[in-house]
PDB file of N, CA and C in Angstrom:
ATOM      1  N   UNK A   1     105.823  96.945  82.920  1.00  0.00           N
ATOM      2  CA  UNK A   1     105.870  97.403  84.300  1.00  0.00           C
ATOM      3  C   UNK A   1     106.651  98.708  84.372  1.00  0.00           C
ATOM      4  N   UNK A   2     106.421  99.789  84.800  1.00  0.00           N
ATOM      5  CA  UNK A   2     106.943 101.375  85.427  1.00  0.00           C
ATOM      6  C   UNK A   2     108.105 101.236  86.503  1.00  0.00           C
ATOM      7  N   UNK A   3     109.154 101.254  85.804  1.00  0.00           N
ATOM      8  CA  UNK A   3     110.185 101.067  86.443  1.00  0.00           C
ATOM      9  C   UNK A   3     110.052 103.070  87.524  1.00  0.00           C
ATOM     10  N   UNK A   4     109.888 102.577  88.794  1.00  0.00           N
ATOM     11  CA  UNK A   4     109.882 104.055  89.805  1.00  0.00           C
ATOM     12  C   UNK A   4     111.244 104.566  89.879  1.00  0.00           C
ATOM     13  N   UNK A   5     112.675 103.776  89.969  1.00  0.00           N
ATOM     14  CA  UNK A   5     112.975 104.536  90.004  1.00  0.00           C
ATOM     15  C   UNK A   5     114.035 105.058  88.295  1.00  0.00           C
ATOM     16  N   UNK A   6     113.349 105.303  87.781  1.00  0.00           N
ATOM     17  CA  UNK A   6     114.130 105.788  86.489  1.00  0.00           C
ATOM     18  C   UNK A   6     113.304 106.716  86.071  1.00  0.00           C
ATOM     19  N   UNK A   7     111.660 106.662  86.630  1.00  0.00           N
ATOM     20  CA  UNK A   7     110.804 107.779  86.119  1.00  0.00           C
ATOM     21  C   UNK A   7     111.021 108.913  86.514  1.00  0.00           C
ATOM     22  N   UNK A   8     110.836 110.271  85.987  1.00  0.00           N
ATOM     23  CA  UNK A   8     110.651 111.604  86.607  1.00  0.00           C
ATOM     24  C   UNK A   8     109.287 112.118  87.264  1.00  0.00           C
ATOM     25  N   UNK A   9     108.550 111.002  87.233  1.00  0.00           N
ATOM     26  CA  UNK A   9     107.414 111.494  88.050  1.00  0.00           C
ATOM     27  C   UNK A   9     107.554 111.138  89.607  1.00  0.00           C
ATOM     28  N   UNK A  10     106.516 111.550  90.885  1.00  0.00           N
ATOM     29  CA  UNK A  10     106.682 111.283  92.163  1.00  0.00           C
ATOM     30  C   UNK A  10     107.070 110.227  92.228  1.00  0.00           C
ATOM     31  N   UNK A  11     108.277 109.953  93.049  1.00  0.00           N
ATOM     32  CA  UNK A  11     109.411 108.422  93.326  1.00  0.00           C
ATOM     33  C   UNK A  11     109.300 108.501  94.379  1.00  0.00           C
ATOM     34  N   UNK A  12     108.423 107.622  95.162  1.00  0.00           N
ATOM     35  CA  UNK A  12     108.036 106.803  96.423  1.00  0.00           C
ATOM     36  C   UNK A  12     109.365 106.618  97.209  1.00  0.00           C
ATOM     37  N   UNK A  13     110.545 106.187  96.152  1.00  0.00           N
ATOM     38  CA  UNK A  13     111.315 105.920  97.323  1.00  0.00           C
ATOM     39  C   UNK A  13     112.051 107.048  97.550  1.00  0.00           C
ATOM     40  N   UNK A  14     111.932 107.947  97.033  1.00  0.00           N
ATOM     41  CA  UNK A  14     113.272 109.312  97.388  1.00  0.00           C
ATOM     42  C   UNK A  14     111.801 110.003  98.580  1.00  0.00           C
ATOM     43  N   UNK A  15     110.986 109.767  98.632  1.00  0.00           N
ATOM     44  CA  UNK A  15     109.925 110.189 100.248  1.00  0.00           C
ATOM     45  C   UNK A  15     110.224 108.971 101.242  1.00  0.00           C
ATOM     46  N   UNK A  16     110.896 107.982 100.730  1.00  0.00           N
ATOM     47  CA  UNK A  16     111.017 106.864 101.885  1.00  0.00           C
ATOM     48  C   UNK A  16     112.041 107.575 102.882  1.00  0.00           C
ATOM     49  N   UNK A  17     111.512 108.121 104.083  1.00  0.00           N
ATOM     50  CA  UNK A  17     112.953 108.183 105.396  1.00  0.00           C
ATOM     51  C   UNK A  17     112.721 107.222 106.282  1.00  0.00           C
ATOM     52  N   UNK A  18     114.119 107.193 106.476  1.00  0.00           N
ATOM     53  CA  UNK A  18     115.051 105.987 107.460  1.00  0.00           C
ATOM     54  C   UNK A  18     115.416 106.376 108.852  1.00  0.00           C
ATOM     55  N   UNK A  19     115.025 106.255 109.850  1.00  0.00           N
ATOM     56  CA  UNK A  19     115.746 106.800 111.589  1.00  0.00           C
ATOM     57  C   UNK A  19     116.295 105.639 111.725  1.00  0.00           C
ATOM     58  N   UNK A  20     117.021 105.780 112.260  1.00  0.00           N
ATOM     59  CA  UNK A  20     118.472 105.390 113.286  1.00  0.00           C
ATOM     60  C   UNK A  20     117.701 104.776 114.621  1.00  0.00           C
ATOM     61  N   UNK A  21     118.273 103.859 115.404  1.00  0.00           N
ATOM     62  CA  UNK A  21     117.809 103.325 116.394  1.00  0.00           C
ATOM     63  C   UNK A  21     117.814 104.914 117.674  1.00  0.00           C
ATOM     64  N   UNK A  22     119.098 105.632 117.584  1.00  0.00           N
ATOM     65  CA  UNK A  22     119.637 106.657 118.282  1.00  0.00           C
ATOM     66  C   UNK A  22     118.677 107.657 117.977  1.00  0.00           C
ATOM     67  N   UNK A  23     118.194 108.172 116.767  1.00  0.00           N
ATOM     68  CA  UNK A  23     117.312 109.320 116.369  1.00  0.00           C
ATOM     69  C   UNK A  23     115.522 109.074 117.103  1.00  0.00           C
ATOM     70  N   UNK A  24     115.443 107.532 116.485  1.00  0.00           N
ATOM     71  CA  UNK A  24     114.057 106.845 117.620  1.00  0.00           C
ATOM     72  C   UNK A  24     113.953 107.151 118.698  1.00  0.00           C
ATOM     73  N   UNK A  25     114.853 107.121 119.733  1.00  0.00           N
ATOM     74  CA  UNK A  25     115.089 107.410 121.150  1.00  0.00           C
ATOM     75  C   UNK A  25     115.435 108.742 121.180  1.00  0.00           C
ATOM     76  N   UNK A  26     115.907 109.821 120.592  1.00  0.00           N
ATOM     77  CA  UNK A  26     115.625 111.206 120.907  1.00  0.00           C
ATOM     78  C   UNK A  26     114.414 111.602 120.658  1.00  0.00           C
ATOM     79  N   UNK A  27     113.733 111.209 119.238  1.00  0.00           N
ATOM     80  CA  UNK A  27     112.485 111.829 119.025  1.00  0.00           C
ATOM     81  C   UNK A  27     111.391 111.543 120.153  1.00  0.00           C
ATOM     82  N   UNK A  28     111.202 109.498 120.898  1.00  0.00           N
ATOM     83  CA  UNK A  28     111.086 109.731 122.064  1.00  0.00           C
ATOM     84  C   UNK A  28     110.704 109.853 123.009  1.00  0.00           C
ATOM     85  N   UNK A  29     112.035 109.945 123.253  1.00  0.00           N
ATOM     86  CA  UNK A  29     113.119 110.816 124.905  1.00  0.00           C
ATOM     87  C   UNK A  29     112.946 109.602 125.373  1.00  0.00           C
ATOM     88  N   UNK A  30     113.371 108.067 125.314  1.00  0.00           N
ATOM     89  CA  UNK A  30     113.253 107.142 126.148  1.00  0.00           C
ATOM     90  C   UNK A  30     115.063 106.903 125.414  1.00  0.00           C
ATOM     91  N   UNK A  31     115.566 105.638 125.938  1.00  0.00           N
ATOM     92  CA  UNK A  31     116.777 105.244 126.239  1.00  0.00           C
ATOM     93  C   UNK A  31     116.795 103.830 124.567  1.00  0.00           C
ATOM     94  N   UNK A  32     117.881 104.060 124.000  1.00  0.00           N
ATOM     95  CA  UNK A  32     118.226 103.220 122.805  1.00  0.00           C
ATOM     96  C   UNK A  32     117.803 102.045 122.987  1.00  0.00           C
ATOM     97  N   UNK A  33     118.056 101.566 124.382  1.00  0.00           N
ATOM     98  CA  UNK A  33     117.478  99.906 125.045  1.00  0.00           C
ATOM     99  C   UNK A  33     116.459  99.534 124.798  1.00  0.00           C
ATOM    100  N   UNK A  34     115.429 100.954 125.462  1.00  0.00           N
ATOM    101  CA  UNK A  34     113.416 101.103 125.510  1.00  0.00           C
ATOM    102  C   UNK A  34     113.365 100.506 123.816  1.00  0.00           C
ATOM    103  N   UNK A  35     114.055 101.268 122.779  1.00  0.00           N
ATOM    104  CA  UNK A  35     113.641 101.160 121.224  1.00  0.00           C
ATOM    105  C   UNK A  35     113.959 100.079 121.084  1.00  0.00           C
ATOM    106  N   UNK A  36     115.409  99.118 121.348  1.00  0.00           N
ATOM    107  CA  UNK A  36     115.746  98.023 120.778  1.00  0.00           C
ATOM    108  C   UNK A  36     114.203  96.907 121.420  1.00  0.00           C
ATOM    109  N   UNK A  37     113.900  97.209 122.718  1.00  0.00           N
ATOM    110  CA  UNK A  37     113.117  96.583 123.348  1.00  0.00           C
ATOM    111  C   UNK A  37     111.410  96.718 122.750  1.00  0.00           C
ATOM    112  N   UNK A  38     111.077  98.167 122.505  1.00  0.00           N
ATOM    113  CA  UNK A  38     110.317  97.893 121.622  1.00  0.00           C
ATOM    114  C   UNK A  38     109.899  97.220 120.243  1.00  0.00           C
ATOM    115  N   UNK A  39     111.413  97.009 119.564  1.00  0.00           N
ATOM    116  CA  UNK A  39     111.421  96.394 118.438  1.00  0.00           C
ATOM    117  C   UNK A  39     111.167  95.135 118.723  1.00  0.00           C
ATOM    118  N   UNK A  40     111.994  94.156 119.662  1.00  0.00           N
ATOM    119  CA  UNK A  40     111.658  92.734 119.814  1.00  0.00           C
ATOM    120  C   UNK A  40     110.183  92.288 120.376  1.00  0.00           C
ATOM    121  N   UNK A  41     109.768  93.093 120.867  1.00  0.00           N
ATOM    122  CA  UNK A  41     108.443  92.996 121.402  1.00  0.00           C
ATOM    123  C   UNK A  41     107.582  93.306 120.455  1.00  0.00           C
ATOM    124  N   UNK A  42     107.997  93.325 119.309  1.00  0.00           N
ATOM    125  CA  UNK A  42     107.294  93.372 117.657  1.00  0.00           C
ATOM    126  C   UNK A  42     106.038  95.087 118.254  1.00  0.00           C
ATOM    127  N   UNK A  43     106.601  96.146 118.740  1.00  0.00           N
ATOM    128  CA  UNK A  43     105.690  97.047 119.442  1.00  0.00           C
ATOM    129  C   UNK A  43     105.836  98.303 118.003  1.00  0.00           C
ATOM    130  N   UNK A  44     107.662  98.304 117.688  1.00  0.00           N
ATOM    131  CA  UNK A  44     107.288  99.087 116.601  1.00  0.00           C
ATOM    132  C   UNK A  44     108.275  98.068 115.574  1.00  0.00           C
ATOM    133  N   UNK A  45     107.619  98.726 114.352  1.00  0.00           N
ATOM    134  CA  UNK A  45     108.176  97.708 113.286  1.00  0.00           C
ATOM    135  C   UNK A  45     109.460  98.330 112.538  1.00  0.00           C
ATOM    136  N   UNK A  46     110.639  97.603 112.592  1.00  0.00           N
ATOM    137  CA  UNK A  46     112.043  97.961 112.472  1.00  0.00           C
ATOM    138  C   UNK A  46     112.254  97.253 110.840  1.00  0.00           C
ATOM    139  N   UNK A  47     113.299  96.661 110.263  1.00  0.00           N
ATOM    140  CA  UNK A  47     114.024  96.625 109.382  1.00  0.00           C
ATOM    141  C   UNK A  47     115.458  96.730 109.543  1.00  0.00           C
ATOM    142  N   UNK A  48     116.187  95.149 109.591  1.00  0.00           N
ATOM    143  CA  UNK A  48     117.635  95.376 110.019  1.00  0.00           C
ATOM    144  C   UNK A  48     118.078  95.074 108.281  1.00  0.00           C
ATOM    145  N   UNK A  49     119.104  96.332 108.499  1.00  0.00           N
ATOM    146  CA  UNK A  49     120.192  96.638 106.926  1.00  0.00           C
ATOM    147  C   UNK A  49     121.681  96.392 107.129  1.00  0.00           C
ATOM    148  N   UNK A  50     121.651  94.996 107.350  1.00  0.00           N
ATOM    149  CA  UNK A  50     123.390  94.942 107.142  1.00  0.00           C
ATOM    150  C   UNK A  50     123.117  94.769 108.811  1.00  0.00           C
ATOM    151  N   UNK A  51     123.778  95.244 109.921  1.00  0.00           N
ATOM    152  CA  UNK A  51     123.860  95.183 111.569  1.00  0.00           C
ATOM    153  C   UNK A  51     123.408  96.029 112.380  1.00  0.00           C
ATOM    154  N   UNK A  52     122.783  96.567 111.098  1.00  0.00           N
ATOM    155  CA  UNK A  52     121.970  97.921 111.755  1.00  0.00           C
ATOM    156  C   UNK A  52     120.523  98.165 111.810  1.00  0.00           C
ATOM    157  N   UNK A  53     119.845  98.271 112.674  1.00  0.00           N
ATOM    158  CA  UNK A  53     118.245  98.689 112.607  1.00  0.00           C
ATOM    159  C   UNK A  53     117.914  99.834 112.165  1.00  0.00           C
ATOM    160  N   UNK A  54     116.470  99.584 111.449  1.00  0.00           N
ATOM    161  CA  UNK A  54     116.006 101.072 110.601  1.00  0.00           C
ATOM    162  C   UNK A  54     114.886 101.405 110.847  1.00  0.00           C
ATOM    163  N   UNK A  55     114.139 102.454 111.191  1.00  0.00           N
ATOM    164  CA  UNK A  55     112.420 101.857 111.399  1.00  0.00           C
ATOM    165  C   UNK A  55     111.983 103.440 110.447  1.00  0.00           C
ATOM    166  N   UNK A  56     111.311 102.815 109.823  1.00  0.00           N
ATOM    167  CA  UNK A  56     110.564 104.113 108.726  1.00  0.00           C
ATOM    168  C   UNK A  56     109.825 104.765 109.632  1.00  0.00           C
ATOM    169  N   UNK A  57     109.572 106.206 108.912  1.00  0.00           N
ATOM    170  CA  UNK A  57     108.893 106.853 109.361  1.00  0.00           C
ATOM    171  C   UNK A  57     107.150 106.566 109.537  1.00  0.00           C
ATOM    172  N   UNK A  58     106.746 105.781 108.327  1.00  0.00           N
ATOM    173  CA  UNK A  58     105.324 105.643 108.720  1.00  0.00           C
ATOM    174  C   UNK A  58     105.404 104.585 109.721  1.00  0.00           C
ATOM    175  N   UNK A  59     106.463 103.678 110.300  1.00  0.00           N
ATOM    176  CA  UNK A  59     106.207 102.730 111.201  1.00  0.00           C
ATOM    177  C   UNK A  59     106.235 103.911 112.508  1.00  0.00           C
ATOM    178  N   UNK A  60     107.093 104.480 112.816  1.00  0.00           N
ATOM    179  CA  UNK A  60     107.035 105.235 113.803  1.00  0.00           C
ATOM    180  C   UNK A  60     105.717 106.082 114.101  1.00  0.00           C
ATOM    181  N   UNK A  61     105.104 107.031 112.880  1.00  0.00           N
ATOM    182  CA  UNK A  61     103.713 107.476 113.420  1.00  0.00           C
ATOM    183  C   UNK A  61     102.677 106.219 113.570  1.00  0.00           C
ATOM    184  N   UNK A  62     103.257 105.210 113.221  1.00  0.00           N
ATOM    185  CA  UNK A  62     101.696 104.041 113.497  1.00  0.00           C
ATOM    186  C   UNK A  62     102.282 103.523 115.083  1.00  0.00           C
ATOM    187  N   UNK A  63     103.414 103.467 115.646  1.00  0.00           N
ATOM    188  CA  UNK A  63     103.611 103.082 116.688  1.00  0.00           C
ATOM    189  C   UNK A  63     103.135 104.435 117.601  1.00  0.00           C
ATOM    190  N   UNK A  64     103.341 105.772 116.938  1.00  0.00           N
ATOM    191  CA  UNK A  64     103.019 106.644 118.448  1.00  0.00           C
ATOM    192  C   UNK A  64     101.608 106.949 118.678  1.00  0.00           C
ATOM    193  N   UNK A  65     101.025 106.156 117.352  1.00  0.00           N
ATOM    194  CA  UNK A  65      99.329 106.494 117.328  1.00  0.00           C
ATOM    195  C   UNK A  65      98.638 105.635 118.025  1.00  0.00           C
ATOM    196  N   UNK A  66      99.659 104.615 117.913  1.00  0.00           N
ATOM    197  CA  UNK A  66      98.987 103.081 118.979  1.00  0.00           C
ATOM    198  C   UNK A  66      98.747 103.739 120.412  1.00  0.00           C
ATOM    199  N   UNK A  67     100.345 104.239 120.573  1.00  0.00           N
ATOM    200  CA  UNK A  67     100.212 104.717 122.017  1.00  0.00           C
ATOM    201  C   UNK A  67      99.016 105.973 122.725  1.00  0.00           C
ATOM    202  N   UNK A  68      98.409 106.751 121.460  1.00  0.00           N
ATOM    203  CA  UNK A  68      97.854 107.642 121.570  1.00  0.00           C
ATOM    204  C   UNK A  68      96.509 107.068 121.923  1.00  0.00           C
ATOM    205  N   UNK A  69      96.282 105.987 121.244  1.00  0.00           N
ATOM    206  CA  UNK A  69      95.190 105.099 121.066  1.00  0.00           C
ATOM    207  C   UNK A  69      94.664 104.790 122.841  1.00  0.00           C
ATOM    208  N   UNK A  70      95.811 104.365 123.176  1.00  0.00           N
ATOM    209  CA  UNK A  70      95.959 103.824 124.653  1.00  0.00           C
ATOM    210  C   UNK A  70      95.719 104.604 125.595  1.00  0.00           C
ATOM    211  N   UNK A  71      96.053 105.348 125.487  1.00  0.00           N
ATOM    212  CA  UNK A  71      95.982 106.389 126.244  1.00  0.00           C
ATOM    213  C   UNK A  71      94.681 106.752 126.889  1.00  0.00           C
TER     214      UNK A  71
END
């Protein structure tokens, strides 16, 4: 098995980014609450690390595409 991260080729996880519940709600422009509230409402998909929520970046463009969807 290809251990990723010890290789020098493209490492999946050094492209993995992480937002902040606070960075979610600027990018946005709704209120930290709207995000926590979207998370429980399973609307976008989060990841809690330790007491803190994380939501990747591809969860975030699949949540604003939903909304685009809707639209």
């Amino acid at each position: 098995m290809k251990s990723y991260l010890l290789s020098k080729e493209a490492n999946p996880i050094s492209d993995f980014k992480l937002y902040t519940i606070e960075e979610i709600s600027k990018i946005l422009k709704v209120t930290e609450r709207t995000v926590y509230n979207f998370i429980s409402k399973n609307n976008l998909q989060a990841v809690k690390i330790g007491k803190y929520w994380r939501v990747t970046e591809t969860a975030l463009q699949e949540f604003i595409n939903q909304g685009t969807k809707k639209a």
